[in-house]
PDB file of N, CA and C in Angstrom:
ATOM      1  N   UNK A   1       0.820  -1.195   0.000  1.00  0.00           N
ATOM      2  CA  UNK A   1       0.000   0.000   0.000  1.00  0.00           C
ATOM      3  C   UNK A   1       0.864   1.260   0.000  1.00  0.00           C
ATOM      4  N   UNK A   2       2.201   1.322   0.287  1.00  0.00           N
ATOM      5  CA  UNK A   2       3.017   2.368   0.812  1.00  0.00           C
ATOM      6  C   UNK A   2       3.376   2.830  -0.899  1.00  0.00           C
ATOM      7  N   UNK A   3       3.741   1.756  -1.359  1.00  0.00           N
ATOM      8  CA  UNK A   3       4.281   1.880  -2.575  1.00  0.00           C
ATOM      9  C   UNK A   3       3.368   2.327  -3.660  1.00  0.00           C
ATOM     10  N   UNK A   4       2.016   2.391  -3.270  1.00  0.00           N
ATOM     11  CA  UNK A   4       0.774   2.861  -4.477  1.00  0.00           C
ATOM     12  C   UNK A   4       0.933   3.907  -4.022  1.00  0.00           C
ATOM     13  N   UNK A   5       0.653   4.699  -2.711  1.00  0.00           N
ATOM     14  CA  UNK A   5       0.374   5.850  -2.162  1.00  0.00           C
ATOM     15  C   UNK A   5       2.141   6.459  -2.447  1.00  0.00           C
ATOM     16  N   UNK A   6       3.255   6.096  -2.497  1.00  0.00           N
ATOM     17  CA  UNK A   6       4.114   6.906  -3.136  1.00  0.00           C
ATOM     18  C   UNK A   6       3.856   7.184  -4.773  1.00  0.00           C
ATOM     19  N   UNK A   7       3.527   6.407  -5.513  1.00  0.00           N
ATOM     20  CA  UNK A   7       3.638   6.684  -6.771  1.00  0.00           C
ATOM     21  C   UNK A   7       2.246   7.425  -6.891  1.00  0.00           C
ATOM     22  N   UNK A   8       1.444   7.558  -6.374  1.00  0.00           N
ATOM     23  CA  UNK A   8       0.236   8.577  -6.280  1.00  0.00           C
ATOM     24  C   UNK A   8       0.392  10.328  -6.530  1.00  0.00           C
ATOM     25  N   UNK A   9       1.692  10.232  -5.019  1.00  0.00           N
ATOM     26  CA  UNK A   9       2.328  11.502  -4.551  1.00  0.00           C
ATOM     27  C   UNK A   9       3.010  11.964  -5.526  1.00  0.00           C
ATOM     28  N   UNK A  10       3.587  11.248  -5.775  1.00  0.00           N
ATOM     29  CA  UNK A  10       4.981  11.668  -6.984  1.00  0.00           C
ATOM     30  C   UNK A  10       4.406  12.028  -8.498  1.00  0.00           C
ATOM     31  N   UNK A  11       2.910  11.388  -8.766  1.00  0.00           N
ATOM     32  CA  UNK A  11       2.495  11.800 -10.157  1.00  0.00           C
ATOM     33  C   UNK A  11       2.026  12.593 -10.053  1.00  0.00           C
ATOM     34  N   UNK A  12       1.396  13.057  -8.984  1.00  0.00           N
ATOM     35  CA  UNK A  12       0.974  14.813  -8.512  1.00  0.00           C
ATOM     36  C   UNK A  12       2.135  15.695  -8.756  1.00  0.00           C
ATOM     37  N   UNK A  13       3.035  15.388  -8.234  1.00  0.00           N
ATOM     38  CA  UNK A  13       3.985  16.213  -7.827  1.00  0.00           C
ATOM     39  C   UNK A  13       4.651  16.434  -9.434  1.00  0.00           C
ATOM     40  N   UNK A  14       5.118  15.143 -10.158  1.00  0.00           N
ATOM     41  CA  UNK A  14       5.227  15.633 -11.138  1.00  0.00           C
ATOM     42  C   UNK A  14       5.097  15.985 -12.983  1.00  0.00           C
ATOM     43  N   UNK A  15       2.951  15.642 -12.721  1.00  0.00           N
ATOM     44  CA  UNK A  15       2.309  16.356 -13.021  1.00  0.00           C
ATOM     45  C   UNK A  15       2.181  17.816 -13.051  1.00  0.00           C
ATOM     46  N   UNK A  16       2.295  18.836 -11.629  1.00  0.00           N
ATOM     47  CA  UNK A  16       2.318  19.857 -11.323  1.00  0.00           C
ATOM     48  C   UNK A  16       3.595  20.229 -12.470  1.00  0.00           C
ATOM     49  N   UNK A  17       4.702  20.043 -11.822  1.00  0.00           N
ATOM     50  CA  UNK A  17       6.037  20.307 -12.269  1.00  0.00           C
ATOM     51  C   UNK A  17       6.244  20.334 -13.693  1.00  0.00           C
ATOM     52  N   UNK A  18       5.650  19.621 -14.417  1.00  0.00           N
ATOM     53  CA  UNK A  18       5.231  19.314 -15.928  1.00  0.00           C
ATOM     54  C   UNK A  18       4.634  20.622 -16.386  1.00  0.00           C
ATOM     55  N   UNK A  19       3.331  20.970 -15.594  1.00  0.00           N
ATOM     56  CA  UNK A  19       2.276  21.721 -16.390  1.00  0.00           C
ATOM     57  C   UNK A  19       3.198  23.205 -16.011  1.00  0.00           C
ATOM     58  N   UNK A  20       3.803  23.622 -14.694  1.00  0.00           N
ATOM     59  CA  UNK A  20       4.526  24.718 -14.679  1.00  0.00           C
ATOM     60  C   UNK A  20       5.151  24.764 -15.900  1.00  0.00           C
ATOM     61  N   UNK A  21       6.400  23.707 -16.149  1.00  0.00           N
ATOM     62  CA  UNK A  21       7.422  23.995 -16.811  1.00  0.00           C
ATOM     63  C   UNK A  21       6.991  24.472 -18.414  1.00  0.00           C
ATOM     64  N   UNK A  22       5.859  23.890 -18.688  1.00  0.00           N
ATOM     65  CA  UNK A  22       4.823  24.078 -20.212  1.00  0.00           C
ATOM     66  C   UNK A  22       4.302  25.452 -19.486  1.00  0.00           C
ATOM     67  N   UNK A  23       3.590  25.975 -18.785  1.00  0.00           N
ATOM     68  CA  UNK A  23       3.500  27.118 -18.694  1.00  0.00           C
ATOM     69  C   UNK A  23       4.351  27.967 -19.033  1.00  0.00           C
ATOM     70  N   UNK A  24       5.452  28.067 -18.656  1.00  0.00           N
ATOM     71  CA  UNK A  24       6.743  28.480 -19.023  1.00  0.00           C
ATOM     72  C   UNK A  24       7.119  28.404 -19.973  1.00  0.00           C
ATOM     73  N   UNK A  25       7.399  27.680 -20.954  1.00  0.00           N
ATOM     74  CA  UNK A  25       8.032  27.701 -22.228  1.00  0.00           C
ATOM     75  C   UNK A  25       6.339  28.615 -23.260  1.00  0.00           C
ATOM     76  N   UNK A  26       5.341  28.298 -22.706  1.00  0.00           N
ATOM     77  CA  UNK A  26       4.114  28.728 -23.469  1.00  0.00           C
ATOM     78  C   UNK A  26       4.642  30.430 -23.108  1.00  0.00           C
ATOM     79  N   UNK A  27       4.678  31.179 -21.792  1.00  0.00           N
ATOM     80  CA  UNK A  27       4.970  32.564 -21.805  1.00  0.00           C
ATOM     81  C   UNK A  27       6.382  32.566 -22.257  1.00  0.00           C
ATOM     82  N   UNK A  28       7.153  32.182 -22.646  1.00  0.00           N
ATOM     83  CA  UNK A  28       8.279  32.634 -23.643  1.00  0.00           C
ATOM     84  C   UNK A  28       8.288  32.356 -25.276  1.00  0.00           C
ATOM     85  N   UNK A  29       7.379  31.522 -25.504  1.00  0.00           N
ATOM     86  CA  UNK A  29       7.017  31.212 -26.937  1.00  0.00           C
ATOM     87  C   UNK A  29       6.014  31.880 -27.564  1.00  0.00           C
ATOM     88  N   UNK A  30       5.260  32.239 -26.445  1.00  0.00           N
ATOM     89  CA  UNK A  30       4.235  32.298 -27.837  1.00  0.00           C
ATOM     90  C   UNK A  30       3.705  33.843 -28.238  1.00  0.00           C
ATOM     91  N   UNK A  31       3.200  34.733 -29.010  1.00  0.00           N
ATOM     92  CA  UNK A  31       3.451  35.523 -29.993  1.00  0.00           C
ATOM     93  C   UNK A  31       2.799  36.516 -29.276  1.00  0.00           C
ATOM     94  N   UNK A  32       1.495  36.983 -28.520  1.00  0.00           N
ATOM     95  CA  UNK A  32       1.157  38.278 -27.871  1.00  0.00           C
ATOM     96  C   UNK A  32       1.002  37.767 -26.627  1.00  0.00           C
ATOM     97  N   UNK A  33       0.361  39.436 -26.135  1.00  0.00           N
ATOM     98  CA  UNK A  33      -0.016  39.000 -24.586  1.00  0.00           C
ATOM     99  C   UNK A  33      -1.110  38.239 -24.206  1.00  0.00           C
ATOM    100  N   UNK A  34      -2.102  38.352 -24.795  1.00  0.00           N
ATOM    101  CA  UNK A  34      -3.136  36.732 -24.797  1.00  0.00           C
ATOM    102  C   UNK A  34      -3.103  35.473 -24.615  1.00  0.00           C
ATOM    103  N   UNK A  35      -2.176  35.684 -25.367  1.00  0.00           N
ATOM    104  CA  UNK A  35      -2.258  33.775 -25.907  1.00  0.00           C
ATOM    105  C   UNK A  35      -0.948  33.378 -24.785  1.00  0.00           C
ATOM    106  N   UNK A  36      -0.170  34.622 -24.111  1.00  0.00           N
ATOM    107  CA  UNK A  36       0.624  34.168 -23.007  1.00  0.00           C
ATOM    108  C   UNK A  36       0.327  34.042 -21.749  1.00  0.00           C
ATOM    109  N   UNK A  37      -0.935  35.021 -21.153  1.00  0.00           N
ATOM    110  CA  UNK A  37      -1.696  34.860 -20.228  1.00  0.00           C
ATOM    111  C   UNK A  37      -2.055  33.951 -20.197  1.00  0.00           C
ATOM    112  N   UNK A  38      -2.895  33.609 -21.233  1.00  0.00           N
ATOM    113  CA  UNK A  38      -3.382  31.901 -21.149  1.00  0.00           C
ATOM    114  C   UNK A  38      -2.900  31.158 -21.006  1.00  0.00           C
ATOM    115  N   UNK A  39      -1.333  31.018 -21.295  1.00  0.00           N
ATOM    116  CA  UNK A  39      -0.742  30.105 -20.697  1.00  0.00           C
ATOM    117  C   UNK A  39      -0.594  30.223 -19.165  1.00  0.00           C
ATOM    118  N   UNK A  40       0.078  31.999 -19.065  1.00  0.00           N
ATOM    119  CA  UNK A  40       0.553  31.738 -17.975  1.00  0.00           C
ATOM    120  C   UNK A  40      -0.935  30.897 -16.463  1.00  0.00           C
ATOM    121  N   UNK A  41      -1.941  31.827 -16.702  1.00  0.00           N
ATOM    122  CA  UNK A  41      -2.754  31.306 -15.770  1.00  0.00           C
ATOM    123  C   UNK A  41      -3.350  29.880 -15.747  1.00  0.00           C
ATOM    124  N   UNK A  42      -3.942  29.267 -17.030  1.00  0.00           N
ATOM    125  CA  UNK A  42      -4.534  27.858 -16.862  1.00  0.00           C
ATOM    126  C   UNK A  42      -3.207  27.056 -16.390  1.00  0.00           C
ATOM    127  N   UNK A  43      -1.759  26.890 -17.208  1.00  0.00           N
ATOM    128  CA  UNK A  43      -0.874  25.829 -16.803  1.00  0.00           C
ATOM    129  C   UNK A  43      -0.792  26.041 -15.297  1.00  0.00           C
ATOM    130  N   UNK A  44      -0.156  27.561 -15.086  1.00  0.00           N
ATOM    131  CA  UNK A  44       0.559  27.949 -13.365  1.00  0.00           C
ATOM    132  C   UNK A  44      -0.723  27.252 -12.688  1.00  0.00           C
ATOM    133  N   UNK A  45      -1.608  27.276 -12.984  1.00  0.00           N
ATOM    134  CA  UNK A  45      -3.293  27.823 -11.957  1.00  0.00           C
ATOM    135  C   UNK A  45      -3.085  25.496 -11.736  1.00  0.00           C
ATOM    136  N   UNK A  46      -3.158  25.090 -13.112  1.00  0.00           N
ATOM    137  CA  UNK A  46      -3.378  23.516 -12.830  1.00  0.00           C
ATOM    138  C   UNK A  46      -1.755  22.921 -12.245  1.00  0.00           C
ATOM    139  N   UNK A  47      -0.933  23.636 -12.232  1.00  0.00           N
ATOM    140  CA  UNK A  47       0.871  23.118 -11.909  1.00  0.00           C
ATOM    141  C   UNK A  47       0.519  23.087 -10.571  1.00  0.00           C
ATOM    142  N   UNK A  48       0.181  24.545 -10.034  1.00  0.00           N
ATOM    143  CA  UNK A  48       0.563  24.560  -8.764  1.00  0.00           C
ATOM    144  C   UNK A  48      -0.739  23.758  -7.625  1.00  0.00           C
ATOM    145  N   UNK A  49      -2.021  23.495  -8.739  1.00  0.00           N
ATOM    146  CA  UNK A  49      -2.695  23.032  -7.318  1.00  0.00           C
ATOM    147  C   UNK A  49      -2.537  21.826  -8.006  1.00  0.00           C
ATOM    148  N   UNK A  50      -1.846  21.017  -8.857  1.00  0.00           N
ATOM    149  CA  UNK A  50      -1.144  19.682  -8.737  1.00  0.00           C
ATOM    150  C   UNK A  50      -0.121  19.002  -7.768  1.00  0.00           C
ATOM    151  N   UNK A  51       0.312  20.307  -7.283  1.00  0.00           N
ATOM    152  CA  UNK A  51       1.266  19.939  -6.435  1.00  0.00           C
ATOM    153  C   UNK A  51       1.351  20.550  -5.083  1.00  0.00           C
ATOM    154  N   UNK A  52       0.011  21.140  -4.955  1.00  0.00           N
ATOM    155  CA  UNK A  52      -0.621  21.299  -3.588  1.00  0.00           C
ATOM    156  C   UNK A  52      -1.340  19.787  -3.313  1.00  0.00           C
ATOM    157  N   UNK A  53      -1.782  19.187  -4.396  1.00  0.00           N
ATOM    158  CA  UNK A  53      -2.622  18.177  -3.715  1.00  0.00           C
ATOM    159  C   UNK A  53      -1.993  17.070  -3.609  1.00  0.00           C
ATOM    160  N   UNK A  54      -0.399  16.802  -4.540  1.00  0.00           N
ATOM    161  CA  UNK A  54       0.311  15.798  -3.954  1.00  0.00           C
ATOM    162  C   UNK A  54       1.132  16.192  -2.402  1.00  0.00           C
ATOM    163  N   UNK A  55       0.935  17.341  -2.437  1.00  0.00           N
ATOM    164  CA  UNK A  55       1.411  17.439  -1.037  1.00  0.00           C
ATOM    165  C   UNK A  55       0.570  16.914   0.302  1.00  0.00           C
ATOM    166  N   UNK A  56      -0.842  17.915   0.164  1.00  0.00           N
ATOM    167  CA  UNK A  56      -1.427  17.000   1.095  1.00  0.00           C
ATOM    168  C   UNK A  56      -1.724  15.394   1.059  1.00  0.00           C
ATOM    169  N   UNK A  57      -1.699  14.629   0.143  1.00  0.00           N
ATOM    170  CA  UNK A  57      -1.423  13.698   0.097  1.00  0.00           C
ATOM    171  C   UNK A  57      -0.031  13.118   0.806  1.00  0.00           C
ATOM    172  N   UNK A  58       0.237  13.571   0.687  1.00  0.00           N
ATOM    173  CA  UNK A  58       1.802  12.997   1.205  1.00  0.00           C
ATOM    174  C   UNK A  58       1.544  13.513   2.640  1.00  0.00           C
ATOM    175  N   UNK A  59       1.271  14.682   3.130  1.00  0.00           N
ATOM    176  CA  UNK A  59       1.195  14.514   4.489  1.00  0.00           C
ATOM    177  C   UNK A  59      -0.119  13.896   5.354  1.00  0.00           C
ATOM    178  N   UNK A  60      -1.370  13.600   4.463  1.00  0.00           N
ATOM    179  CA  UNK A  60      -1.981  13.058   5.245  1.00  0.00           C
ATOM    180  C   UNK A  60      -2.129  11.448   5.199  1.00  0.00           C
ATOM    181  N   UNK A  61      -1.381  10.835   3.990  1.00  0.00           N
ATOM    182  CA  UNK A  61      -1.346   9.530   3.721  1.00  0.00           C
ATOM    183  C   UNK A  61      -0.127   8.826   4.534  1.00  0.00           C
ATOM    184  N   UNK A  62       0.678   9.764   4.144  1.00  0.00           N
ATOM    185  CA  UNK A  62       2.305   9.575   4.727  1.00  0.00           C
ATOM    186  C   UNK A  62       2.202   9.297   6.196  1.00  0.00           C
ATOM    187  N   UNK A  63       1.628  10.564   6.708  1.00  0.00           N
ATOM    188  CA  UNK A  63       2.321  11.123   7.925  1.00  0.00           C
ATOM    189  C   UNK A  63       0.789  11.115   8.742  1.00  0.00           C
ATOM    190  N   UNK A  64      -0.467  11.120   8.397  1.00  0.00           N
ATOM    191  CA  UNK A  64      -1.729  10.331   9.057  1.00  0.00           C
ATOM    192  C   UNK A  64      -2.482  12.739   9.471  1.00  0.00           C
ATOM    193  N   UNK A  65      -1.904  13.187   8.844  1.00  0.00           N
ATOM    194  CA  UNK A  65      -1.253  14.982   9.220  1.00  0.00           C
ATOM    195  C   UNK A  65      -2.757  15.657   8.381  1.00  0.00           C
ATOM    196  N   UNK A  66      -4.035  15.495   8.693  1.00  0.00           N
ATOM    197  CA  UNK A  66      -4.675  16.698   8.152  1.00  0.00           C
ATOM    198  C   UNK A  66      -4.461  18.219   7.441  1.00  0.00           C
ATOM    199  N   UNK A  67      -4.280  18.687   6.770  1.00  0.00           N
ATOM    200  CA  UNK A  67      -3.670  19.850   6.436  1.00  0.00           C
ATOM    201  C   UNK A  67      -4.653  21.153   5.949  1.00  0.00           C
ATOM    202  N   UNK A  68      -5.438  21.871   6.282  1.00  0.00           N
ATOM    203  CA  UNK A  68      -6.391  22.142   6.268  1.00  0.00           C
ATOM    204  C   UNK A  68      -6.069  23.496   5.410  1.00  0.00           C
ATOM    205  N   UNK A  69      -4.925  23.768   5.143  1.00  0.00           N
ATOM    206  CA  UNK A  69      -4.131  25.040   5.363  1.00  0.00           C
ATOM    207  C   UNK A  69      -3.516  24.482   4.006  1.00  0.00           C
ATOM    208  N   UNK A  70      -3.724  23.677   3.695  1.00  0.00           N
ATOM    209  CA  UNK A  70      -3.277  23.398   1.802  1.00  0.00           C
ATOM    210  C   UNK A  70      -4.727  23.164   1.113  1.00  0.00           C
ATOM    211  N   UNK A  71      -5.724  23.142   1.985  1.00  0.00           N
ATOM    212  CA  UNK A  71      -7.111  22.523   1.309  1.00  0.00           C
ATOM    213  C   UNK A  71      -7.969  23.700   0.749  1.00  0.00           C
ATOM    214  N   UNK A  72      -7.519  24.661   1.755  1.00  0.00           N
ATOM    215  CA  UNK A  72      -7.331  26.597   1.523  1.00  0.00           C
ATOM    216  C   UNK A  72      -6.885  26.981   0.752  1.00  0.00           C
ATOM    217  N   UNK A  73      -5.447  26.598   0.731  1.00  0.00           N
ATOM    218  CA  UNK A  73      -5.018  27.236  -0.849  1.00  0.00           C
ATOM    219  C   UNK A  73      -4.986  26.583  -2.039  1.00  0.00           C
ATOM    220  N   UNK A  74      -5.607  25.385  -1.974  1.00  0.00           N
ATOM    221  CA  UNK A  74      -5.900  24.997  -3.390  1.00  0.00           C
ATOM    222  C   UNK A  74      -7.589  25.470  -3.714  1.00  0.00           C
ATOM    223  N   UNK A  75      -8.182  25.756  -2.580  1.00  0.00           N
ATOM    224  CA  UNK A  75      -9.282  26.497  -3.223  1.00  0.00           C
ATOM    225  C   UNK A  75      -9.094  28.311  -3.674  1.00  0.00           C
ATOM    226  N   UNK A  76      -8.514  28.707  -2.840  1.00  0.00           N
ATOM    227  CA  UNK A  76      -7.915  29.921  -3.065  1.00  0.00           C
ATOM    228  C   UNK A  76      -7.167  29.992  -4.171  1.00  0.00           C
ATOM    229  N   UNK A  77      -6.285  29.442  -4.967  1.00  0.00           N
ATOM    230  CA  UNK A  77      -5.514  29.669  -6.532  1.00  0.00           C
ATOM    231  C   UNK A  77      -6.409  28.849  -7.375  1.00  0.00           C
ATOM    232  N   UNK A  78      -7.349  28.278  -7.130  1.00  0.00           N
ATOM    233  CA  UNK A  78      -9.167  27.526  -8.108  1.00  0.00           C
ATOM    234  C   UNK A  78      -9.710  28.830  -8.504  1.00  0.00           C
ATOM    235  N   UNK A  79      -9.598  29.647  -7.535  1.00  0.00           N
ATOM    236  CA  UNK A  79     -10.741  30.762  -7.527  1.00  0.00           C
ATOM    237  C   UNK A  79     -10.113  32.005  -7.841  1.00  0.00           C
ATOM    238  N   UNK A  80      -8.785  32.305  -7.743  1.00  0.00           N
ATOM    239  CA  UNK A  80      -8.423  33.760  -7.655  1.00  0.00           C
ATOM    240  C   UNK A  80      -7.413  33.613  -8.735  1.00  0.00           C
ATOM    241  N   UNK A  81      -6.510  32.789  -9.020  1.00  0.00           N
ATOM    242  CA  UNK A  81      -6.010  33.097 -10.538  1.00  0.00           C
ATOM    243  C   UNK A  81      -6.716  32.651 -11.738  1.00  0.00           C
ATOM    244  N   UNK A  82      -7.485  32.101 -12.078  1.00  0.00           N
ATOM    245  CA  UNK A  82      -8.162  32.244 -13.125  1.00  0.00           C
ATOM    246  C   UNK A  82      -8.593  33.827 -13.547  1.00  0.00           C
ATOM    247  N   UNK A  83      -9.203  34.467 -12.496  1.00  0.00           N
ATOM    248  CA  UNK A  83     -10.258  35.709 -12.385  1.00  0.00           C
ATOM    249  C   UNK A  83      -8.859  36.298 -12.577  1.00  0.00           C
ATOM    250  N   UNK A  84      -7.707  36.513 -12.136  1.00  0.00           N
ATOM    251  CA  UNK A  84      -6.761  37.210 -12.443  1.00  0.00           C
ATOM    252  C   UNK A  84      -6.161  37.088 -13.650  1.00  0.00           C
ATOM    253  N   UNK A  85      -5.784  36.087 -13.729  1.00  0.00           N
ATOM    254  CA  UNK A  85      -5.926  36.168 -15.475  1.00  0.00           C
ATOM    255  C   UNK A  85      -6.433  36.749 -16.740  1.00  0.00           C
ATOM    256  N   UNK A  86      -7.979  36.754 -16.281  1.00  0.00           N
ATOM    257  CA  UNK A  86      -9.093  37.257 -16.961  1.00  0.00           C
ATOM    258  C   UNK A  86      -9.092  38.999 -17.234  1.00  0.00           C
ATOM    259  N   UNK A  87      -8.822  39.097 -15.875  1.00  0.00           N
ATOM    260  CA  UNK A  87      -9.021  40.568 -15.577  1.00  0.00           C
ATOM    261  C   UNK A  87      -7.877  41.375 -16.103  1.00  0.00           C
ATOM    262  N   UNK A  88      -6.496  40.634 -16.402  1.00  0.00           N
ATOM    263  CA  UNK A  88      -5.158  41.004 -16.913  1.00  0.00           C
ATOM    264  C   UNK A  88      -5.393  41.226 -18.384  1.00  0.00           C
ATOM    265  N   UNK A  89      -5.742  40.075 -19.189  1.00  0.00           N
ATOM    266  CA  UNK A  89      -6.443  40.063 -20.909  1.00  0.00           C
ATOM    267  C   UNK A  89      -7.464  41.320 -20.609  1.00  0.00           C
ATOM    268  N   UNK A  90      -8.471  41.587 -19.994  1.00  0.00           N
ATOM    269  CA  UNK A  90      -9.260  42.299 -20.590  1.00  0.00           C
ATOM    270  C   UNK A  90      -8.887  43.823 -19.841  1.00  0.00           C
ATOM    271  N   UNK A  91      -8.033  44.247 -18.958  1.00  0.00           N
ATOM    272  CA  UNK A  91      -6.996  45.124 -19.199  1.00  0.00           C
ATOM    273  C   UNK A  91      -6.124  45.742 -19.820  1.00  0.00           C
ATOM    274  N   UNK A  92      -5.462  44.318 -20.657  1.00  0.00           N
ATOM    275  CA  UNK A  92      -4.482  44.843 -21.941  1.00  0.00           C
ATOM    276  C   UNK A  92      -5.563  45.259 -23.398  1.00  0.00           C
ATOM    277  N   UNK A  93      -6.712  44.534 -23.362  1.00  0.00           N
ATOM    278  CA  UNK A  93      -7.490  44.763 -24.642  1.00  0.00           C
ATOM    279  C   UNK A  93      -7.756  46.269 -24.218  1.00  0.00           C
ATOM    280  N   UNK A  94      -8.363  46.456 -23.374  1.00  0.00           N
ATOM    281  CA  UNK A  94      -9.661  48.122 -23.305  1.00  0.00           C
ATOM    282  C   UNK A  94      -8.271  49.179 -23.187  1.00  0.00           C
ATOM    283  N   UNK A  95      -7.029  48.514 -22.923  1.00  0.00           N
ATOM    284  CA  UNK A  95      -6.205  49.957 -23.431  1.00  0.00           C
ATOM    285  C   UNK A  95      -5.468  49.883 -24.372  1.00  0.00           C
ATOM    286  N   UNK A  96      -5.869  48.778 -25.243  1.00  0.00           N
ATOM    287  CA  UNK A  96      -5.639  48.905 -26.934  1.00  0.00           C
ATOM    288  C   UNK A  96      -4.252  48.390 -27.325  1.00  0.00           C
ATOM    289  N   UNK A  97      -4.133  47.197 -26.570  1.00  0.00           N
ATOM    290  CA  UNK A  97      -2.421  46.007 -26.603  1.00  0.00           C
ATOM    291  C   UNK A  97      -3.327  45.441 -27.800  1.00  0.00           C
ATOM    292  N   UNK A  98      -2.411  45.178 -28.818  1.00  0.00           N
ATOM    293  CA  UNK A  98      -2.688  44.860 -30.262  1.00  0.00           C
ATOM    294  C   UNK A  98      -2.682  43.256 -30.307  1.00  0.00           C
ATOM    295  N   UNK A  99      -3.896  42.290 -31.209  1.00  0.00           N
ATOM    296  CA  UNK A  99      -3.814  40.859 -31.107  1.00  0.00           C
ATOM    297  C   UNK A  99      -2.619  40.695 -31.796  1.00  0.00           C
ATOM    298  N   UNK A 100      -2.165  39.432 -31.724  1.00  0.00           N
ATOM    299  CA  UNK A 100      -1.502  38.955 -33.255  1.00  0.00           C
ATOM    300  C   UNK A 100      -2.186  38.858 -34.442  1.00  0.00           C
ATOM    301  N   UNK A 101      -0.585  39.350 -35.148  1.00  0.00           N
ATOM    302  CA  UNK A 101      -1.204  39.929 -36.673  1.00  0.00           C
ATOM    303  C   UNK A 101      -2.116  38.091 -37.607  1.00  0.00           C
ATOM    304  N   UNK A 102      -2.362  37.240 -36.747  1.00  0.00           N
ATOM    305  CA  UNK A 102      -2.533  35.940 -37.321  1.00  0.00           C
ATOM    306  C   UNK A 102      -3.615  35.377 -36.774  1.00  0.00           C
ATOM    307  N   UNK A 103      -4.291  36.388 -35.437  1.00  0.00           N
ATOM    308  CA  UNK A 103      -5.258  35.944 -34.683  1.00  0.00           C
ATOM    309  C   UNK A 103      -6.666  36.120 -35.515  1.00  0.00           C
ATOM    310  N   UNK A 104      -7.504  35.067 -36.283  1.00  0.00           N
ATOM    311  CA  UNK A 104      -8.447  35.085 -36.360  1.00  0.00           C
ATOM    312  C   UNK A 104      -9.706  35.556 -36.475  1.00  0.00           C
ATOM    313  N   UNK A 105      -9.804  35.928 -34.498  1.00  0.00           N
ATOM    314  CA  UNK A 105     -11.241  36.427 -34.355  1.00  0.00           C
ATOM    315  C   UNK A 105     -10.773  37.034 -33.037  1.00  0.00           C
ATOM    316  N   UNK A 106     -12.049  38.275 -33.199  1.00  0.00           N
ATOM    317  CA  UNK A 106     -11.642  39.114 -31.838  1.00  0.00           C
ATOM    318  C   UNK A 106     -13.160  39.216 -31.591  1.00  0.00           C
ATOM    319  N   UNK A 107     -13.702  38.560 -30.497  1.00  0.00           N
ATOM    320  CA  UNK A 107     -14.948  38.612 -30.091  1.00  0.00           C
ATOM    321  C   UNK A 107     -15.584  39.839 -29.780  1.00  0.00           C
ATOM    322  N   UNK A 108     -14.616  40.178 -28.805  1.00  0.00           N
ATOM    323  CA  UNK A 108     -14.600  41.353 -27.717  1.00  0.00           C
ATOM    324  C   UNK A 108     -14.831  42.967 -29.049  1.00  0.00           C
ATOM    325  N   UNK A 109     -14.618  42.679 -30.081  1.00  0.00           N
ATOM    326  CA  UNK A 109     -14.553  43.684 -30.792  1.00  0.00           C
ATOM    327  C   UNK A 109     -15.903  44.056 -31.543  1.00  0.00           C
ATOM    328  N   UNK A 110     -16.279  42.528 -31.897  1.00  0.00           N
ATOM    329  CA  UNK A 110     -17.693  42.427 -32.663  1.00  0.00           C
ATOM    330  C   UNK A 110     -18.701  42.689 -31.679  1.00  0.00           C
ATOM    331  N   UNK A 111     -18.425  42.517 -30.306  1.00  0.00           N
ATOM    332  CA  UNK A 111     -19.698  42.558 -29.781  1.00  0.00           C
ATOM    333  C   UNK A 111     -19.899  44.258 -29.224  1.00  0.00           C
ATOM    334  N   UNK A 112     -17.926  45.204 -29.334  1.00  0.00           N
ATOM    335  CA  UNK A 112     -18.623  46.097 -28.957  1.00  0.00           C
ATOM    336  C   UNK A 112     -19.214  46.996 -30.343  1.00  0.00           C
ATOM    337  N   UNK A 113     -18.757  46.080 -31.843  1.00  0.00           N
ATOM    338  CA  UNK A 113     -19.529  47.089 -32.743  1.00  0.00           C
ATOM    339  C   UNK A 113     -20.744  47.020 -32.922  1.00  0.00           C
ATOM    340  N   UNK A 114     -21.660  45.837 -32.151  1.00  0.00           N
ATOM    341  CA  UNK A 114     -23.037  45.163 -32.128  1.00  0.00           C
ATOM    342  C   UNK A 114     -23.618  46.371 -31.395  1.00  0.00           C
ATOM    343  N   UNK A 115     -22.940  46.647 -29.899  1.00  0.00           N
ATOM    344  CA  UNK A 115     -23.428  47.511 -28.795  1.00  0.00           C
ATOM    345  C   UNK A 115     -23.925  48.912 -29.780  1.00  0.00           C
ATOM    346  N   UNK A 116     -22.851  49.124 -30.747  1.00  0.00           N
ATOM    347  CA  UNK A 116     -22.647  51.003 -30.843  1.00  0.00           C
ATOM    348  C   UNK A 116     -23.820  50.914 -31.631  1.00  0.00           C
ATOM    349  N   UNK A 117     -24.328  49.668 -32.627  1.00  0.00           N
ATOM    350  CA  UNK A 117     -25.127  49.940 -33.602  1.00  0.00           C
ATOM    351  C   UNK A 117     -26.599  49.832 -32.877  1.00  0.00           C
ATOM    352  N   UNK A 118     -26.808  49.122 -32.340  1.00  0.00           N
ATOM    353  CA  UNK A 118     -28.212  48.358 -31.405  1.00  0.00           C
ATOM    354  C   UNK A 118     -28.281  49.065 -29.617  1.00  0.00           C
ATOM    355  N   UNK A 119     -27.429  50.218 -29.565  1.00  0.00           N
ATOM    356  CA  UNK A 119     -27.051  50.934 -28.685  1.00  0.00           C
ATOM    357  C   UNK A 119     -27.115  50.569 -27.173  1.00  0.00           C
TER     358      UNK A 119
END
């Protein structure tokens, strides 16, 4: 049983460590501030509570150690970097940070030329 509950811990742990390090190469690769936010928040946001929850695992499987105080902050970075994220993109848009010259579709644009016409 010791030996399932280590390899449990450790694929948390480096799971987490995985999705950081792809977070990372995503905010140095990729082409505006959008498409780097997005990295930075979904990977950081799923890295780090990957490896909040192999932690409490490890101390309450390991060590028998309730941790109530990691159960907090994996709801706390669930809830508050996403919204930070969000709020960062639609900061850089409303003061006019330019998409990439390759981006597609700009939602945020059509819906405010929908607003000006249908007032």
């Amino acid at each position: 049983m010791s030996v399932i509950i280590s390899w449990i811990i450790g694929f948390f742990l480096i799971v987490g460590g995985l999705l950081s390090l792809l977070g990372t190469f995503g905010v140095l690769r990729l082409p505006d501030v959008y498409t780097r936010n997005h990295a930075a928040s979904k990977s950081a946001t799923l890295g780090i509570m990957s490896i909040l929850v192999g932690t409490f695992f490890y101390f309450y499987l390991k060590h028998g150690h309730f941790n109530s105080r990691l159960i907090l902050a994996i709801i706390f970075i669930f809830v508050t970097a996403p919204v930070a994220g969000h709020l960062i993109a639609r900061a850089a848009y409303n003061t006019g940070v330019k998409l990439w010259d390759k981006s597609v579709q700009d939602d945020l644009k059509n819906k405010e030329e929908y607003e000006k016409q249908n007032g």
